[in-house]
Protein backbone atom coordinates (compact mmCIF):
# COMPACT_ATOMS: atom_id res chain seq x y z
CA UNK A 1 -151.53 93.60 -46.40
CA UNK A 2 -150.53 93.06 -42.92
CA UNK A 3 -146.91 93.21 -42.35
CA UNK A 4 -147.44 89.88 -40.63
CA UNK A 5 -147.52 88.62 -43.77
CA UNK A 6 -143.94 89.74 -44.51
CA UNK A 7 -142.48 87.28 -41.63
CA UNK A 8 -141.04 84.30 -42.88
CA UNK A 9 -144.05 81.79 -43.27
CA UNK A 10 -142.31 79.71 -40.43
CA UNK A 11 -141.92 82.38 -37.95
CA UNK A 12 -145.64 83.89 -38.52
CA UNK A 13 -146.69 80.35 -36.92
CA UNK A 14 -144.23 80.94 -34.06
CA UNK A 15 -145.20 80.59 -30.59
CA UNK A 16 -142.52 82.56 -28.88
CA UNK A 17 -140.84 80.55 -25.63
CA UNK A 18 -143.13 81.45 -22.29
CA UNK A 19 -139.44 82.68 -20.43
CA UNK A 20 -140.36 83.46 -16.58
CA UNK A 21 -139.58 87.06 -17.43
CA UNK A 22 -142.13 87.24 -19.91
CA UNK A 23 -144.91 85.15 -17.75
CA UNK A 24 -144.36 87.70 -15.18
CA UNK A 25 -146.81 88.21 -12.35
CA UNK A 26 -147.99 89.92 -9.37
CA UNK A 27 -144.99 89.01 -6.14
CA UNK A 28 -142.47 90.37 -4.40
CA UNK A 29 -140.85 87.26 -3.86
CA UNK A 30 -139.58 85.65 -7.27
CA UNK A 31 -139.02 82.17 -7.19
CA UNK A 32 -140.00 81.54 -10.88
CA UNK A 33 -136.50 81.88 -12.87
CA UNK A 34 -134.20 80.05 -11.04
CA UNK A 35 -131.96 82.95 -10.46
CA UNK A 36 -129.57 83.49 -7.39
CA UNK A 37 -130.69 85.26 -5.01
CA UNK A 38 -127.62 87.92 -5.23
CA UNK A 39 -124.94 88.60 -7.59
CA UNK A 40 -121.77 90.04 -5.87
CA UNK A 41 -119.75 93.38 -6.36
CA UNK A 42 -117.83 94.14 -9.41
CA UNK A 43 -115.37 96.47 -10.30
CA UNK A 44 -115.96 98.05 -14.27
CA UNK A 45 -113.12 99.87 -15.78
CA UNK A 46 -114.59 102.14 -18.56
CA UNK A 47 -111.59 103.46 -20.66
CA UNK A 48 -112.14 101.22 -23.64
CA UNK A 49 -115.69 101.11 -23.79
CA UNK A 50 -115.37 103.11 -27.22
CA UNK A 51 -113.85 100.39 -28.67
CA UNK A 52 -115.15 97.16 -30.00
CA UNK A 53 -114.56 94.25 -27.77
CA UNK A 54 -112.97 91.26 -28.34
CA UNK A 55 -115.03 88.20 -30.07
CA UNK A 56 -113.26 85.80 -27.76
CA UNK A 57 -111.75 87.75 -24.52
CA UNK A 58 -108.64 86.00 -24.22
CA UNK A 59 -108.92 86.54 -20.22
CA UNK A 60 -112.40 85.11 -20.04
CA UNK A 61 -111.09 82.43 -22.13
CA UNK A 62 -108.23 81.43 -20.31
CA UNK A 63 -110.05 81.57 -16.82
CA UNK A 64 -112.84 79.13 -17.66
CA UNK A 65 -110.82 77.00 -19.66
CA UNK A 66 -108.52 76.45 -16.48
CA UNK A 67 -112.17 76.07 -14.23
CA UNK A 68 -113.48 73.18 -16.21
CA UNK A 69 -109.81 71.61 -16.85
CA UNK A 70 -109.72 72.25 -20.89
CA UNK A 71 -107.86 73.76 -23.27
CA UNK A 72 -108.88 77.51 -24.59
CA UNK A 73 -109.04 76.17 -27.68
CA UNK A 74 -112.25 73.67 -26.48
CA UNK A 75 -113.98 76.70 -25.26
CA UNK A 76 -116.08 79.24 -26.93
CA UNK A 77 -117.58 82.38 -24.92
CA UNK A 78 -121.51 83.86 -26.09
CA UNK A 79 -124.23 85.37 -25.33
CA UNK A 80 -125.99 83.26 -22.65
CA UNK A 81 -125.72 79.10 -22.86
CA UNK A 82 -128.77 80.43 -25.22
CA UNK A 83 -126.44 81.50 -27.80
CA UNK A 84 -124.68 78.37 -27.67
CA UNK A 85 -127.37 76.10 -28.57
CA UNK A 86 -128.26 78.76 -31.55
CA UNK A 87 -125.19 78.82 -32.64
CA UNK A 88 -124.39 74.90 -32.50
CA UNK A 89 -127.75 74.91 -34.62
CA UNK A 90 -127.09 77.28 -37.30
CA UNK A 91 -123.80 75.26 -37.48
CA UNK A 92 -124.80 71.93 -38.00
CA UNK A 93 -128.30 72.18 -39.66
CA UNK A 94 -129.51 72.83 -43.15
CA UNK A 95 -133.25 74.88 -42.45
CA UNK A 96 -135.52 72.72 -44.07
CA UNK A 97 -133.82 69.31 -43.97
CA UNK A 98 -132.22 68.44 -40.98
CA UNK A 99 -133.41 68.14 -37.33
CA UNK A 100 -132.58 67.92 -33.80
CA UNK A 101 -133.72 65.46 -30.96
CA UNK A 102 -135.16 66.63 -27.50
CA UNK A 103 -136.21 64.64 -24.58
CA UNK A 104 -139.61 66.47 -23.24
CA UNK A 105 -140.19 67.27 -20.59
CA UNK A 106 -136.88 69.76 -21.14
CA UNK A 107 -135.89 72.73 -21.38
CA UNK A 108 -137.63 74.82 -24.00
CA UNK A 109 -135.12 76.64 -26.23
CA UNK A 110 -133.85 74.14 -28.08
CA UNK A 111 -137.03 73.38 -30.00
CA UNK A 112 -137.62 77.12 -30.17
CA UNK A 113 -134.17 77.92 -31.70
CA UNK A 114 -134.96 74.70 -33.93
CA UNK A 115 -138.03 76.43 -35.62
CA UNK A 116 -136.95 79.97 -35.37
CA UNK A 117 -134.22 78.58 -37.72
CA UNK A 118 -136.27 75.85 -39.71
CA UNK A 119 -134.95 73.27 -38.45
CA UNK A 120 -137.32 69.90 -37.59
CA UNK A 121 -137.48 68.81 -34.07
CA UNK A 122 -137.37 65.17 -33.09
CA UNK A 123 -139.12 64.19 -29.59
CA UNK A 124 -137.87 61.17 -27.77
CA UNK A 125 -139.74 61.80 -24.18
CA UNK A 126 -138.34 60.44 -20.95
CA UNK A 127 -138.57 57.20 -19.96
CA UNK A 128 -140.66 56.35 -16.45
CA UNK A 129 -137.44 56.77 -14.91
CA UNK A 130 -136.89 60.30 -16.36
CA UNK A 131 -133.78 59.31 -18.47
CA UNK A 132 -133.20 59.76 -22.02
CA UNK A 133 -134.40 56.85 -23.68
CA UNK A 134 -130.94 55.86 -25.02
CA UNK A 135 -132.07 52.84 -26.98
CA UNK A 136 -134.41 54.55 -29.08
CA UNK A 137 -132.45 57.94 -29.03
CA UNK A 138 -129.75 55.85 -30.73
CA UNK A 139 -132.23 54.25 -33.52
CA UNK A 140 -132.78 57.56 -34.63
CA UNK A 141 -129.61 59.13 -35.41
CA UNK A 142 -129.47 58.67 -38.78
CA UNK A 143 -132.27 61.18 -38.88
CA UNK A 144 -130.92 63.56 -36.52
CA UNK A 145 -127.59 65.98 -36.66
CA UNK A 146 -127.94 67.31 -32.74
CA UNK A 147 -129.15 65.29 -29.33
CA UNK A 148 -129.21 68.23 -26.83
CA UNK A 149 -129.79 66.50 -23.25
CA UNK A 150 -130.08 68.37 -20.12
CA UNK A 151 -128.50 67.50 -17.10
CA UNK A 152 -129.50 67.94 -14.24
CA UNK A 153 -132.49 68.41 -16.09
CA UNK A 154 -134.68 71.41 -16.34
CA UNK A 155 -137.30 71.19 -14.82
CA UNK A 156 -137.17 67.73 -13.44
CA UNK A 157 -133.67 67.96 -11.78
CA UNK A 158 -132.60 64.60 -13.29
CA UNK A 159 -129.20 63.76 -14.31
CA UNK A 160 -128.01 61.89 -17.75
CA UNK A 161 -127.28 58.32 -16.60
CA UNK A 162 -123.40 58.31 -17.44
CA UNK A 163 -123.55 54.26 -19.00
CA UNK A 164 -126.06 55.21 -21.37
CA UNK A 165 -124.54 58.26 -22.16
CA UNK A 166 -121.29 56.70 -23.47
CA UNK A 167 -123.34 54.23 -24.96
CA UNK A 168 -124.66 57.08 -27.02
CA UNK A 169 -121.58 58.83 -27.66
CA UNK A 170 -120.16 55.36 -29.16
CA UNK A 171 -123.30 55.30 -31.38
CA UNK A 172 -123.02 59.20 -32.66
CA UNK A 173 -119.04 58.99 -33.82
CA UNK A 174 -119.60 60.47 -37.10
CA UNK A 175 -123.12 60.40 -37.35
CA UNK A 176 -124.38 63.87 -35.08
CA UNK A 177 -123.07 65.58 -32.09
CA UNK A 178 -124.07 65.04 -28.42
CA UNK A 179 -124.77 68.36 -27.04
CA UNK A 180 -125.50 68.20 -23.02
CA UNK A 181 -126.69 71.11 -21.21
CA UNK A 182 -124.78 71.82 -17.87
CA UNK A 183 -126.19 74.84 -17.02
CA UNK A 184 -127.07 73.66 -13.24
CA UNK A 185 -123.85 71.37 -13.02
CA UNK A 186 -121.92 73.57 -10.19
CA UNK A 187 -124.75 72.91 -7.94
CA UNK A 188 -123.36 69.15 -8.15
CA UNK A 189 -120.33 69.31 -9.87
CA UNK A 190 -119.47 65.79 -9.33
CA UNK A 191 -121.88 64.28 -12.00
CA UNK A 192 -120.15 66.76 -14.99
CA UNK A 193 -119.61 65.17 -18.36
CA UNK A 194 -116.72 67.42 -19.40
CA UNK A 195 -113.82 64.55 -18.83
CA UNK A 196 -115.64 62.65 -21.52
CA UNK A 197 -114.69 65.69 -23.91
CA UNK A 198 -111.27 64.24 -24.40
CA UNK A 199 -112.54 60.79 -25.71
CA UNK A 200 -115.50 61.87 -27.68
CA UNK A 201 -115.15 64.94 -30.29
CA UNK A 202 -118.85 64.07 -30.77
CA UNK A 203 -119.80 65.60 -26.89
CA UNK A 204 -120.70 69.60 -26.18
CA UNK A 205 -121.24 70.97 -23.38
CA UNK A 206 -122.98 74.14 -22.86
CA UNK A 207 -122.36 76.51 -19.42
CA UNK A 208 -123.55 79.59 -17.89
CA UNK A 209 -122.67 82.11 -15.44
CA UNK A 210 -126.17 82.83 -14.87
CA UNK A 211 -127.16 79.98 -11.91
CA UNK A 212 -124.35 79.03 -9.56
CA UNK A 213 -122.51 82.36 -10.45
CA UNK A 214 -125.66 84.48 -10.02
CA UNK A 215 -124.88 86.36 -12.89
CA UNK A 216 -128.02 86.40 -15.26
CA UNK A 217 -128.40 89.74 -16.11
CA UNK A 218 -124.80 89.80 -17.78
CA UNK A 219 -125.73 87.26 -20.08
CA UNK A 220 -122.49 84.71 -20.32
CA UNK A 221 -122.35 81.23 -21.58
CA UNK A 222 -119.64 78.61 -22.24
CA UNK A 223 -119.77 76.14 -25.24
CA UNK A 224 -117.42 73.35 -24.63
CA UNK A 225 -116.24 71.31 -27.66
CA UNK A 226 -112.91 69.99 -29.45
CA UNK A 227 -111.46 72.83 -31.73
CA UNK A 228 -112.74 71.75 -35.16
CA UNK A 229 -116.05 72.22 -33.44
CA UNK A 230 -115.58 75.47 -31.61
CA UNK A 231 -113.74 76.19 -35.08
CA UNK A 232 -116.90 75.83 -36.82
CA UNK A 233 -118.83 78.19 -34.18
CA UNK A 234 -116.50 80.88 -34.42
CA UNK A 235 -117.45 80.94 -38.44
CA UNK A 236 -120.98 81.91 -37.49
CA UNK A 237 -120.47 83.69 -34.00
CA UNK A 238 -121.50 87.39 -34.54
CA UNK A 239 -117.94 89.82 -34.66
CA UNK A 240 -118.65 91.19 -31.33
CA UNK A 241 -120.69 88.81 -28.77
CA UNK A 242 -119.62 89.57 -25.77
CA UNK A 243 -119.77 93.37 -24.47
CA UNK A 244 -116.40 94.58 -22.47
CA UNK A 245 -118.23 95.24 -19.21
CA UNK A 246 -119.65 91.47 -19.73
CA UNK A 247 -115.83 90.37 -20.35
CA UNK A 248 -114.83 92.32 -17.41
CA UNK A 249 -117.86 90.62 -15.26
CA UNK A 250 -117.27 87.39 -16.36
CA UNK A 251 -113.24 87.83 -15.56
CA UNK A 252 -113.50 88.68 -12.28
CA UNK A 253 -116.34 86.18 -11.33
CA UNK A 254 -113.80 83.31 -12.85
CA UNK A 255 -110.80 84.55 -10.85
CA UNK A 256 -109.83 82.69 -7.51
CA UNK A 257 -111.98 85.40 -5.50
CA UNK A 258 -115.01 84.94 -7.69
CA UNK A 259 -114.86 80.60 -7.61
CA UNK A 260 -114.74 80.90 -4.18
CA UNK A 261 -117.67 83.12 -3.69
CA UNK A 262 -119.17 80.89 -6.16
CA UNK A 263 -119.17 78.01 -4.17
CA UNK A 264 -119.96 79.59 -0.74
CA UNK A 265 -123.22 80.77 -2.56
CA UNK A 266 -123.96 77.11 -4.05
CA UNK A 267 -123.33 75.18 -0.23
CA UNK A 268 -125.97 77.69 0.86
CA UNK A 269 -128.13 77.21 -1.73
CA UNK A 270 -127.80 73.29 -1.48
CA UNK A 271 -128.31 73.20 2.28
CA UNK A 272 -131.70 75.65 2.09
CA UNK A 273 -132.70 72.88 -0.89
CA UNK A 274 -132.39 69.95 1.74
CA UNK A 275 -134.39 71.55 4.12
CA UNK A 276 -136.81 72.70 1.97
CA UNK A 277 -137.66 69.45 0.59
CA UNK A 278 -137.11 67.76 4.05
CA UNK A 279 -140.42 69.94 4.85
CA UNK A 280 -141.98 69.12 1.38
CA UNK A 281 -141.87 65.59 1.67
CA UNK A 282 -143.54 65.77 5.05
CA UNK A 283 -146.72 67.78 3.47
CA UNK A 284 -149.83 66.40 3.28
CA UNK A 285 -150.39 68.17 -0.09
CA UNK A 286 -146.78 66.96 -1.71
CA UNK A 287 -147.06 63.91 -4.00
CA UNK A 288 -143.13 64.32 -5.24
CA UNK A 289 -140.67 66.31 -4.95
CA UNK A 290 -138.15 65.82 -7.81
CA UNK A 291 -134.59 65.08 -8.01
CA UNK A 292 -132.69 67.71 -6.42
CA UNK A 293 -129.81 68.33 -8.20
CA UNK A 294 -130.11 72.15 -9.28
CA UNK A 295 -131.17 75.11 -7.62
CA UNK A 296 -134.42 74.86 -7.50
CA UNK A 297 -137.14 71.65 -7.13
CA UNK A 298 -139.99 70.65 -8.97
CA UNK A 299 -142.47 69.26 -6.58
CA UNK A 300 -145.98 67.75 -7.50
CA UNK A 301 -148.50 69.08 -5.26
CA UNK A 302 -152.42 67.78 -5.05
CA UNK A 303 -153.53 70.08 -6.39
CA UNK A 304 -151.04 72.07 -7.91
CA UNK A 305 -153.25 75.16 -8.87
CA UNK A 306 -154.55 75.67 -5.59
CA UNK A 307 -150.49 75.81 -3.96
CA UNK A 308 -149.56 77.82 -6.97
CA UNK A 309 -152.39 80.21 -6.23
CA UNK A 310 -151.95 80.23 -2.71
CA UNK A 311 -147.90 81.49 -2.95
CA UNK A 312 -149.19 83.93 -5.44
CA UNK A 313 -151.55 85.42 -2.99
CA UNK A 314 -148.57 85.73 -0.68
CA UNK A 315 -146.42 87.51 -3.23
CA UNK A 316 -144.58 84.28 -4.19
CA UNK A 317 -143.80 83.85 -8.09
CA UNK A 318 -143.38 80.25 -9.15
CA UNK A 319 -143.43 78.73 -12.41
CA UNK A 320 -146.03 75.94 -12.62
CA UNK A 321 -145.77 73.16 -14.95
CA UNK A 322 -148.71 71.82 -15.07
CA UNK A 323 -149.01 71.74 -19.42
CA UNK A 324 -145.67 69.44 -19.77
CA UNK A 325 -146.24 65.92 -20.45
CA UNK A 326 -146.21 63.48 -17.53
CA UNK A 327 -145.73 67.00 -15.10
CA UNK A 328 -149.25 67.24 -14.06
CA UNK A 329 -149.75 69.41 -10.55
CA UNK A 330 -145.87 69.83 -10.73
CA UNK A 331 -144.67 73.56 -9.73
CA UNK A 332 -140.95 74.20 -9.40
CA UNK A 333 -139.53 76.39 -7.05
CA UNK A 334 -136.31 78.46 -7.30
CA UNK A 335 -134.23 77.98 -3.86
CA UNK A 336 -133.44 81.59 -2.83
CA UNK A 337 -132.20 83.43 0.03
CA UNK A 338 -133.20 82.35 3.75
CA UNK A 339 -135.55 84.83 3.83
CA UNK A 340 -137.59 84.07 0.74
CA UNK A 341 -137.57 80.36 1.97
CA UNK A 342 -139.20 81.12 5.44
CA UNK A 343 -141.75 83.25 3.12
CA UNK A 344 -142.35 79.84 1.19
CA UNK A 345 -142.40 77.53 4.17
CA UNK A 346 -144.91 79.96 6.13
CA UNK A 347 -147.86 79.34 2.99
CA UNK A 348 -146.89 75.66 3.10
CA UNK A 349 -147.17 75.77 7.27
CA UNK A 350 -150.53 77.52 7.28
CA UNK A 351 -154.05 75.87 6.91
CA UNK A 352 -155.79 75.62 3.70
């Protein structure tokens, strides 16, 4: 017998989520994760490290509880936004019985940690406009405990229209929970959701430190959420998420040094977005570029597998997404440094 056979029937028919890491490819220039393109200098003290950390470092509490104007009791710290929208999962769902809802095209791990955990996923795509559609999201709540929304959007760069958001959040008291995904929000901080958190216990918000922060190899996220909710999470959190040199990391990257580094990196990235899609939308080969509200843009190119093959001759990784509904010749590309820009805008400059 095949120790396949051995896997839960559910995870056997798996197909694991296609993460840029584990797409790979043949570059020098890596445009295909949406990672900064540097990370800063820490400082790692390593006296304690024989020690278990703390499940919730009150330090790394208090600091991003004072950047996003909450409480530390609305806050929860994990492994990655990932673990967030695991953990809000294994919370709130019953394997077997109850589902989530996703709006394809989105990002992928929430129907991934869905199935890994036998939970049904729900698909409500876009509308034409690429927002949720909120009138049929709504009709389907009483089949649903979780909504996870993305905004701005991965990959599309879209953000939640705020009216029909509330009009959601009215329609979910008592019924699910409201989880939208932030993890691109510092890159336009205006358009957050988090004030809504003191009128709606239904809303969650999940962070990261890995975009704006440029701080994806340390692997810290932020769940948002009133305290019976982050109550709940902190039943099912694992005893020790959140490794002390992570803590210290994470500390010094939400101090008053580290915001402000923070946002010097994301007015550079946003300026080398606007002139990268200034150029884009004066191609010949660009159909659409997409909204550009992240660090990166999705841009529809005719075709899209000749562009994508052409950077990858040049040593430029993108991530092509082609296979998502309604995303046809669509490749997005991670906004790095200067020089990795000028390396994208000489393939787009040269003849075919």
């Amino acid at each position: 017998m095949s120790l396949t056979q051995l896997a839960r029937t559910r995870v056997q028919q798996l197909t694991p989520y296609q993460s840029a890491r584990r797409i790979g490819g043949q570059g020098h220039v890596w445009l295909n994760a949406n990672e900064a393109a540097d990370s800063g200098q820490f400082s790692l003290n390593c006296e304690r490290l024989n020690r278990y950390p703390e499940c919730q470092p009150p330090q790394v509490i208090e600091r991003y509880a004072a950047y996003a104007g909450l409480a530390p009791e609305q806050v929860l710290v994990s492994r990655g936004g990932d673990e967030g929208i695991e953990l809000l999962i294994r919370t709130f769902c019953e394997p077997g019985r109850d589902s989530i809802l996703i709006c394809p095209p989105t990002y992928g791990m929430y129907a991934i940690s869905a199935e890994t955990n036998g939970v049904n996923v729900v698909e409500v795509p876009l509308t034409d406009s690429r927002q949720p559609d909120f009138d049929a999201i709504i009709a389907r709540l009483g089949e649903v405990k979780l909504v996870f929304l993305c905004s701005p959007n991965n990959p599309t760069g879209d953000l939640v229209d705020r009216a029909g958001l509330l009009r959601l959040l009215n329609a979910a008291k008592g019924r699910a929970l409201v989880v939208v995904d932030e993890a691109y929000i510092e890159f336009c901080p205006e358009h957050s959701q988090a004030d809504l958190l003191a009128e709606f216990d239904e809303l969650v918000i999940i962070r990261t430190l890995s975009k704006a922060f440029g701080l994806a190899g340390i692997r810290c996220g932020f769940t948002l959420a009133c305290p019976e909710v982050i109550g709940l999470l902190l039943k099912v959190i694992a005893p020790y998420p959140v490794p002390d040199p992570v803590a210290q990391i994470a500390a010094q990257a939400l101090s008053e040094e580290g915001l402000l580094l923070m946002r010097q990196r994301v007015d550079e990235i946003n300026q080398l977005k606007a002139e990268l899609a200034e150029e884009l939308l004066q191609h010949p080969q660009v159909n659409e570029v997409f909204a550009p509200n992240g660090n990166y843009l999705l841009v529809r190119f005719t075709p899209g597998s000749d562009m994508f093959a052409r950077m990858s001759r040049a040593g430029i990784i993108l991530r092509d997404f082609a296979s998502r509904p309604g995303l046809a010749d669509c490749i997005r590309i991670t906004i790095g440094s200067r020089a990795e820009m000028d390396a994208v805008r000489d393939v787009l400059q040269k003849e075919q």
